[in-house]
Protein backbone atom coordinates (compact mmCIF):
# COMPACT_ATOMS: atom_id res chain seq x y z
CA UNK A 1 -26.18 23.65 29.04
CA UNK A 2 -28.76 26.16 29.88
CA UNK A 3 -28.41 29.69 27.61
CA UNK A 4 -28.91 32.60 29.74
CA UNK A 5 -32.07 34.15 30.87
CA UNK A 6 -32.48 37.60 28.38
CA UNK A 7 -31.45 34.49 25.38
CA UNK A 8 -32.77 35.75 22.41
CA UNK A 9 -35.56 32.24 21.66
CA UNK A 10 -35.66 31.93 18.06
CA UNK A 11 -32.81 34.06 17.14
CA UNK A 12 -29.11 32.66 15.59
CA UNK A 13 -27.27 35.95 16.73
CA UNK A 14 -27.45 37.14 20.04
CA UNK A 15 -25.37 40.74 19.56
CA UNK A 16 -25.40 43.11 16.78
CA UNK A 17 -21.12 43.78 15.63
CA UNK A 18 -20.62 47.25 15.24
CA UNK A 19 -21.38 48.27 11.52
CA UNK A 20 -18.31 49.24 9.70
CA UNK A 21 -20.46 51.47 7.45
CA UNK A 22 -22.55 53.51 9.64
CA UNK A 23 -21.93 56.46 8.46
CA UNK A 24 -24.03 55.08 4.84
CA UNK A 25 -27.10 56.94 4.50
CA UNK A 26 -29.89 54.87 3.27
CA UNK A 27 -32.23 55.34 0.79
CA UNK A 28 -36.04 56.14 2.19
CA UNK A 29 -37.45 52.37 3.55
CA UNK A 30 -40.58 51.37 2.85
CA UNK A 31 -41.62 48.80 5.03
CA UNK A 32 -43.90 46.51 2.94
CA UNK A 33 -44.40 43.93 6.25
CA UNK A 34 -44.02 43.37 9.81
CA UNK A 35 -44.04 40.28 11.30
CA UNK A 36 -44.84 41.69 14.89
CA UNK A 37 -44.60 38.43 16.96
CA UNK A 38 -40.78 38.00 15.60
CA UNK A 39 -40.26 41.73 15.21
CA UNK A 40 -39.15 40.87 11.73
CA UNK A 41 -39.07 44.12 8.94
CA UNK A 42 -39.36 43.26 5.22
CA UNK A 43 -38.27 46.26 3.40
CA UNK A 44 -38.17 46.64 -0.16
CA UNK A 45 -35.44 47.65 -2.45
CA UNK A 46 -35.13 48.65 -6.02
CA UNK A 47 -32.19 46.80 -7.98
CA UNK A 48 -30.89 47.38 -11.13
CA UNK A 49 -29.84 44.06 -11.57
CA UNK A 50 -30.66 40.44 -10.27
CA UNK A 51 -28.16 38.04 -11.86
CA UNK A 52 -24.74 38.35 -10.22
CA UNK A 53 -21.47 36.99 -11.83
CA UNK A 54 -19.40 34.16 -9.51
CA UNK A 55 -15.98 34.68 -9.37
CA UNK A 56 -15.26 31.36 -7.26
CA UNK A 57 -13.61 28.42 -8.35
CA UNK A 58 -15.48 26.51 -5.42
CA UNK A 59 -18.86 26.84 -6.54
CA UNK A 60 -20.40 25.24 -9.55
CA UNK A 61 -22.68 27.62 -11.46
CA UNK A 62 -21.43 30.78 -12.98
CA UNK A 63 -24.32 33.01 -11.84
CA UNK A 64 -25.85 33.40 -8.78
CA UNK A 65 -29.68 35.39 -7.85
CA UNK A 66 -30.62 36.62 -5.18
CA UNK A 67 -34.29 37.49 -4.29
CA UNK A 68 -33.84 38.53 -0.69
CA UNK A 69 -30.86 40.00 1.10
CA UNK A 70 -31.06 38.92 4.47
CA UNK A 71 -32.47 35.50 5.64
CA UNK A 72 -34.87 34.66 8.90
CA UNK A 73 -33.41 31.59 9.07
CA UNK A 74 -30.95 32.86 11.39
CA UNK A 75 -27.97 30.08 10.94
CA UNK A 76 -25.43 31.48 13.90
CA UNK A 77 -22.51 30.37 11.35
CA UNK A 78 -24.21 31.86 7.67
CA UNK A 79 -20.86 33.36 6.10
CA UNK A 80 -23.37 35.59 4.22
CA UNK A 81 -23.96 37.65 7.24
CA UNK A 82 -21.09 39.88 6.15
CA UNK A 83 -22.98 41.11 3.16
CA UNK A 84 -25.55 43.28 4.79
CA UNK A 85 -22.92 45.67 6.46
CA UNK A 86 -22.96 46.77 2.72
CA UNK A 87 -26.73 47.75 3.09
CA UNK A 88 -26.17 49.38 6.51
CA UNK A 89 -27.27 47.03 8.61
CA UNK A 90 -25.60 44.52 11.33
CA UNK A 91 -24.25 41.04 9.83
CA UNK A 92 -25.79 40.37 14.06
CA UNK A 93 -29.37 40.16 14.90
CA UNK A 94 -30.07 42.66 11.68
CA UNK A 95 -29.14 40.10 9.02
CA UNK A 96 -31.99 37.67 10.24
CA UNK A 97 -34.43 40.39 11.54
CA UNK A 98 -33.79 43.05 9.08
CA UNK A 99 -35.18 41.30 5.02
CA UNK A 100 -34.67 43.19 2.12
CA UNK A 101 -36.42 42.00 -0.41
CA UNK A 102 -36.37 42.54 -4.53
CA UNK A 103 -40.47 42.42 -5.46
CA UNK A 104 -38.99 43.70 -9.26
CA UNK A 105 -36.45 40.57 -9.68
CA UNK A 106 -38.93 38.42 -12.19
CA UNK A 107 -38.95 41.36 -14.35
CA UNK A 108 -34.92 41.93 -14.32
CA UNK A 109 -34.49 38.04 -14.88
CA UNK A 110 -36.96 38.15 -17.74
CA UNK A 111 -35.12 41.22 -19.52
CA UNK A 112 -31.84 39.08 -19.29
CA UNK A 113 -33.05 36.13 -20.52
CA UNK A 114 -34.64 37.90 -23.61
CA UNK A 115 -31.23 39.23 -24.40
CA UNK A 116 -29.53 37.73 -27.63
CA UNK A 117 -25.85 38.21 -25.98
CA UNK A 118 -26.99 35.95 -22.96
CA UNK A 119 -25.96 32.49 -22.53
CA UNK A 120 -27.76 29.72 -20.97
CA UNK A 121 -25.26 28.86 -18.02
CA UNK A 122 -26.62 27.74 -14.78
CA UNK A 123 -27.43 29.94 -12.55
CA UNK A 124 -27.82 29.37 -8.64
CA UNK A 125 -30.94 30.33 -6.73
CA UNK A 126 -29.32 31.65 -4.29
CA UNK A 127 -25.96 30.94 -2.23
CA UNK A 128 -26.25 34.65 -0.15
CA UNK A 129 -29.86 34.34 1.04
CA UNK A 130 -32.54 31.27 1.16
CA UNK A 131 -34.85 31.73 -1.41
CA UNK A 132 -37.36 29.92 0.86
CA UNK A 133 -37.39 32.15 3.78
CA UNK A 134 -40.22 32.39 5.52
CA UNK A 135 -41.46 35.62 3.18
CA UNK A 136 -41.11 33.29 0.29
CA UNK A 137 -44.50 31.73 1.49
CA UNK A 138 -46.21 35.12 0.85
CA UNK A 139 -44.40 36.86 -1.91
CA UNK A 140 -43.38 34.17 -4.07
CA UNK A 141 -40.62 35.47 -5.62
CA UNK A 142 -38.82 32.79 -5.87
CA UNK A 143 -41.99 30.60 -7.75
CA UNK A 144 -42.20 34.05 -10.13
CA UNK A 145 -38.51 33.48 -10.75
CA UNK A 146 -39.38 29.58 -11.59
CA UNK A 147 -41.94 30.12 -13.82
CA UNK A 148 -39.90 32.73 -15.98
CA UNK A 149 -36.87 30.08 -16.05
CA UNK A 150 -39.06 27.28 -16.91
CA UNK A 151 -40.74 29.34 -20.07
CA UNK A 152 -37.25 29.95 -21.25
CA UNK A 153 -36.14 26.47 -20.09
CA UNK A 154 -32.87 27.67 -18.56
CA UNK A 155 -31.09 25.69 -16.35
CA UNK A 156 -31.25 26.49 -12.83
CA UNK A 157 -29.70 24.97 -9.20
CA UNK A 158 -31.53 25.79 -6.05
CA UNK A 159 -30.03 25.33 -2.46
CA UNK A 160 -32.42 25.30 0.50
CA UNK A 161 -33.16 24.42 4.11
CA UNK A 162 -36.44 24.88 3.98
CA UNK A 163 -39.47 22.14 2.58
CA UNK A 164 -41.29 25.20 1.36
CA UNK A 165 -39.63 24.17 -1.99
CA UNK A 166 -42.43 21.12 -2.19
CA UNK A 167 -44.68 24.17 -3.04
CA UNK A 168 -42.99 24.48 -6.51
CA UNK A 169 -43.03 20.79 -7.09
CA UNK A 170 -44.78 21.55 -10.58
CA UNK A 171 -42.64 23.15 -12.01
CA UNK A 172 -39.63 21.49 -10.71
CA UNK A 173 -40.54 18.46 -11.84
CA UNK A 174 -41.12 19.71 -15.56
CA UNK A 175 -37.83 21.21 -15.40
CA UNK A 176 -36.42 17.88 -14.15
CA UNK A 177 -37.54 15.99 -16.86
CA UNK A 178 -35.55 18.19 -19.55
CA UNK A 179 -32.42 18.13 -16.89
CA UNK A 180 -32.81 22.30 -16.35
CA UNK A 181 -32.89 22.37 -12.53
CA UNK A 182 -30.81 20.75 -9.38
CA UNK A 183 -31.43 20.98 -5.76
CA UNK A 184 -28.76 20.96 -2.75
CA UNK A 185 -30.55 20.39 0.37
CA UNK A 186 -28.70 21.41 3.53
CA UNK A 187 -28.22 18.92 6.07
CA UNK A 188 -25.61 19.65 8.48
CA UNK A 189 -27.00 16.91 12.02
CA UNK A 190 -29.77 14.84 12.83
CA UNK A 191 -30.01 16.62 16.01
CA UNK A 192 -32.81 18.74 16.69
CA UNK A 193 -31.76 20.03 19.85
CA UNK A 194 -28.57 21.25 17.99
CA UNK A 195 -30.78 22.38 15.07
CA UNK A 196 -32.95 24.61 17.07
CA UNK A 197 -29.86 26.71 18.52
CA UNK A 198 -27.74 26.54 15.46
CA UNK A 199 -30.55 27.32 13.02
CA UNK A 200 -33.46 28.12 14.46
CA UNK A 201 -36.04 29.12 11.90
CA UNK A 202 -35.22 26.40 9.23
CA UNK A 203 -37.55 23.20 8.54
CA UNK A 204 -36.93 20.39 10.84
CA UNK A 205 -34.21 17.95 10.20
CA UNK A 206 -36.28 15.69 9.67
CA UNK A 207 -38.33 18.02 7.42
CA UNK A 208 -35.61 18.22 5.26
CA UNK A 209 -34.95 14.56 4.62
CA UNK A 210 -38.83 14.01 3.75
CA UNK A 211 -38.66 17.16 1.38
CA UNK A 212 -35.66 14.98 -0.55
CA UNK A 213 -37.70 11.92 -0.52
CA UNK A 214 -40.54 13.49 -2.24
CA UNK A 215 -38.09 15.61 -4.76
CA UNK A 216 -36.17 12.40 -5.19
CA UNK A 217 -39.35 10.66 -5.75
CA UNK A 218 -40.75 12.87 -8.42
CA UNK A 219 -37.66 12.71 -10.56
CA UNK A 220 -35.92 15.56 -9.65
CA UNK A 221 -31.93 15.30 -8.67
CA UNK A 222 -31.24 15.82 -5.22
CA UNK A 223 -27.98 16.91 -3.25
CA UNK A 224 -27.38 17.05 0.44
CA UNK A 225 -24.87 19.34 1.58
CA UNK A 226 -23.72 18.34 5.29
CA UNK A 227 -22.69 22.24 5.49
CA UNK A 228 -21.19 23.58 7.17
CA UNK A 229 -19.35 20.52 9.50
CA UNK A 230 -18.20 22.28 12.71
CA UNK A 231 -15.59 20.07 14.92
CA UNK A 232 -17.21 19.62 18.38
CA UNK A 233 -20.47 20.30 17.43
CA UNK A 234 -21.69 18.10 14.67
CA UNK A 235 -18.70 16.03 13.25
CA UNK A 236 -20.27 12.83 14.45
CA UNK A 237 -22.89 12.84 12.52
CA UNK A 238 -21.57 12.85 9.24
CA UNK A 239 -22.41 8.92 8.64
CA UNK A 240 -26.14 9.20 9.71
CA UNK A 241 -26.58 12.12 7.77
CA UNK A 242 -25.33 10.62 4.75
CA UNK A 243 -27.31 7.09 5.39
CA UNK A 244 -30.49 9.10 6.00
CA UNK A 245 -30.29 11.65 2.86
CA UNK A 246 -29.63 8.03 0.98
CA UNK A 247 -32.04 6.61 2.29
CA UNK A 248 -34.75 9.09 1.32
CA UNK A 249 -33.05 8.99 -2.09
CA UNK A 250 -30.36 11.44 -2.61
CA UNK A 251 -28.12 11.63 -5.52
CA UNK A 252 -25.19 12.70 -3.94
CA UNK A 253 -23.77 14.35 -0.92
CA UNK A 254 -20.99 17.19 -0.48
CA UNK A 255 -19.46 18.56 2.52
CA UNK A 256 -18.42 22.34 3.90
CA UNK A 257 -16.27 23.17 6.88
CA UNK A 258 -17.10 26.11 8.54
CA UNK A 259 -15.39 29.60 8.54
CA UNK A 260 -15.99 32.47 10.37
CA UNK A 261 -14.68 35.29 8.60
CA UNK A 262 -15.42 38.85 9.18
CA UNK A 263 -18.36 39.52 11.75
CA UNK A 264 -19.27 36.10 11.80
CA UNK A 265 -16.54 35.09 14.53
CA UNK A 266 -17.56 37.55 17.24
CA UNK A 267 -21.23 36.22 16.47
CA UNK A 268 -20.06 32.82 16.53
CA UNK A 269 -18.17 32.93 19.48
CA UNK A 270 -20.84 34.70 22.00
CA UNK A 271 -23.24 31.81 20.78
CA UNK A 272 -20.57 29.46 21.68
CA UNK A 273 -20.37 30.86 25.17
CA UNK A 274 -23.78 31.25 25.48
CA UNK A 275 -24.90 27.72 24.84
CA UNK A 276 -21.83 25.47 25.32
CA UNK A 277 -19.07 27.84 27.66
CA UNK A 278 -17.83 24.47 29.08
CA UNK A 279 -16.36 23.83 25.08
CA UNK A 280 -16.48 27.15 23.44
CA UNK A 281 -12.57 27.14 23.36
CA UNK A 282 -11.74 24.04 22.11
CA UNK A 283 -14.40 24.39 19.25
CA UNK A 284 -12.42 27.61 18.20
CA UNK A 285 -9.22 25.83 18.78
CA UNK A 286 -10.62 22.87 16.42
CA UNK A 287 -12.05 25.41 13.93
CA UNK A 288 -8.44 27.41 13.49
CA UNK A 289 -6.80 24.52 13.24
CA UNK A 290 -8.38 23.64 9.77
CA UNK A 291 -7.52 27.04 8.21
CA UNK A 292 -4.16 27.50 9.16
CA UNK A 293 -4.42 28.92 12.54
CA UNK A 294 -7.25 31.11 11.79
CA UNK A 295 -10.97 31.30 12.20
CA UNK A 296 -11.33 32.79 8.52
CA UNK A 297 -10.39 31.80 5.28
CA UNK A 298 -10.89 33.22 1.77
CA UNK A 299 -8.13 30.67 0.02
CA UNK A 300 -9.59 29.15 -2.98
CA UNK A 301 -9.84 25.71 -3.01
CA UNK A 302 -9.06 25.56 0.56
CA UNK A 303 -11.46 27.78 2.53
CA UNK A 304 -14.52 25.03 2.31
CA UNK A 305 -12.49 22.41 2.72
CA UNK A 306 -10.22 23.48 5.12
CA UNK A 307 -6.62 21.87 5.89
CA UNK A 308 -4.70 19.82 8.20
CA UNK A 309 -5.39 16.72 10.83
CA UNK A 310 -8.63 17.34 11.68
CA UNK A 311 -10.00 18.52 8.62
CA UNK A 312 -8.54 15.43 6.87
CA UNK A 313 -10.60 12.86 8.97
CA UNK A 314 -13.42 14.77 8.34
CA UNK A 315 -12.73 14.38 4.69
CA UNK A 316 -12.06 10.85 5.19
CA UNK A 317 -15.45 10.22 6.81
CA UNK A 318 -17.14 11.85 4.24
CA UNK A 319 -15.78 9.77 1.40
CA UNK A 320 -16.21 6.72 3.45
CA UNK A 321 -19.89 7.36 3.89
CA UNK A 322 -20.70 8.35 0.27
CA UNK A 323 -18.91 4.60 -0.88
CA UNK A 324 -20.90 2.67 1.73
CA UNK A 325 -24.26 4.79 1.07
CA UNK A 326 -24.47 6.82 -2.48
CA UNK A 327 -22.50 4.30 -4.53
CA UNK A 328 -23.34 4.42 -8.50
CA UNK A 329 -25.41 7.38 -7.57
CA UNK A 330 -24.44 11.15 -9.77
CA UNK A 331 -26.22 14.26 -10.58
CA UNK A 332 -26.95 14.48 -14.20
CA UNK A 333 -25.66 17.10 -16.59
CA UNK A 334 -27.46 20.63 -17.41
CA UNK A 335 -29.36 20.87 -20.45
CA UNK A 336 -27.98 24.20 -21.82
CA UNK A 337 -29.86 23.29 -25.30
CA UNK A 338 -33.33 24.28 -25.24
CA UNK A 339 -32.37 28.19 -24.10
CA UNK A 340 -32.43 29.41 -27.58
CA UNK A 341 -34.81 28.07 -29.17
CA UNK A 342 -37.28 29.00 -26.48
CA UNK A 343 -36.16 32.50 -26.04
CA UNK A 344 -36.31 33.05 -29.81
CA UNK A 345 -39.87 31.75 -29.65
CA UNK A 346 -41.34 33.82 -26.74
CA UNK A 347 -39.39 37.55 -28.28
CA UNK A 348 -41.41 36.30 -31.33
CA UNK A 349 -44.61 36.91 -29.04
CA UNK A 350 -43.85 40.44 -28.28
């Protein structure tokens, strides 16, 4: 299916949900770049803070970082699009037009590694942005954050779509060989067709699988994530995802269903219509059925999963593919034992 004529090309969202928090009255922005072909805004903020506690039993790190809010990738589906309502802005177009990013987040991460009450659990780069935007290529906050990790030798999990993480090779590869970092590549298709609708600024599926050859091949442990699986749209791809991310040498692979809680289902849905109206309604239908009659879900344990028929075979395909293609494969354990001793030695320098 054709979308529409006044389609929004390189754009996940097409509308911009009415902000619940309007009324918020921002602090002064200072714009610190324009991309004006995309008519992309980078704006930067001033946190207090850059490590954020997670609360979830269904992710595996205890701390997450952040170095962008925001993320020009554009995913249609990106559950993270409800966040920057909090900022003022529109989890629509806004959230993938609209970056704010945090130029003072090395220094914030090095004053909390220096502290003596800190301990070394992993934390994960990023889980509400992509710390390999597009901006990433120019700022490098994300290689600042690296560096600072790697001097203190705390462990560290990354989760991308982007190959921009080969630029960091150097120092993921050091980390690798004292087991301080992972990396979770998303895969969700093979399809680039799909890819270019569904996420339309991230590397190229096929991108993606060469950027976990050449981590794989440098020693450091790769996951794919086939996240999020969406019933209608990319279900039948799960085995070909999982051959190809073993084939280029993948540890192990993990699966998401999708969810479209808050803003993210009116976004979702006027994709839907605008690029597939002759199944919009039975991808909903498929969608609700896996969380109990409803697009969202915040149940732990259950949300990424999801429940019921359809949600089973799904689960059943996955574990299928990861006997036939990952067997005797696993990501090693953190190394939570060089922390101190490095952190003791680099306060001794000051």
């Amino acid at each position: 299916m054709n979308p529409p004529d006044d389609y929004l090309k390189g754009r996940g969202a097409q509308i911009n949900p009415a902000n619940p928090f309007d009324s918020l009255v921002r602090d002064s922005e200072r714009v610190i770049d324009e991309d004006l072909s995309t008519k992309t805004r980078y704006i930067e903020t001033h946190p207090k803070t850059i490590i954020n506690k997670v609360d979830s039993p269904d992710i595996g790190a205890a701390w997450s970082m952040n170095p962008y809010q925001g993320c020009e990738h554009g995913c249609v589906y990106c559950y993270a699009r409800n966040t920057h309502t909090y900022w003022g802005y529109s989890a629509g177009i806004e959230f993938e037009s609209v970056i704010l990013v945090k130029k003072n987040a090395p220094l914030l991460l090095r004053e909390k590694l220096q502290s003596k009450s800190w301990e070394p659990l992993p934390i994960m780069l990023a889980g509400n942005t992509d710390c390999y935007q597009p901006i990433e290529r120019k700022l490098e906050i994300t290689r600042q954050l690296l560096e600072i990790l790697w001097e203190f030798r705390h462990p560290v999990g990354l989760i991308t779509k982007n190959s921009l993480i080969l630029r960091d090779i150097d120092i993921l590869e050091k980390m690798a060989e004292q087991n301080l970092v992972k990396v979770s590549l998303s895969i969700n298709g093979l399809d680039e067709s799909m890819r270019q609708m569904l996420e339309p600024r991230t590397a190229t599926y096929q991108k993606r699988l060469d950027t976990v050859k050449a981590l794989s091949d440098r020693g450091i442990p790769v996951n794919v994530m086939v996240a999020p699986i969406i019933p209608g749209l990319n279900e039948h791809e799960i085995f070909d995802v999982v051959k190809a991310a073993a084939d280029a040498g993948a540890r192990s692979a993990h699966h998401i269903i999708v969810r479209l809680n808050g803003d993210v289902r009116a976004i979702f849905e006027d994709w839907l219509e605008k690029n597939f109206p002759d199944r919009a309604a039975k991808v909903i239908n498929k969608i609700s059925s896996m969380h109990g009659g409803k697009t969202n879900d915040s149940r732990f344990h259950t949300r990424m999963r999801g429940e019921g028929q359809i949600a089973d075979i799904i689960a059943a395909q996955m574990k299928l593919a990861k006997r036939k293609f990952l067997s005797g494969r696993s990501m090693p354990d953190y190394n939570t034992e060089l922390y101190k001793v490095h952190r003791d030695k680099q306060l001794k320098l000051f």
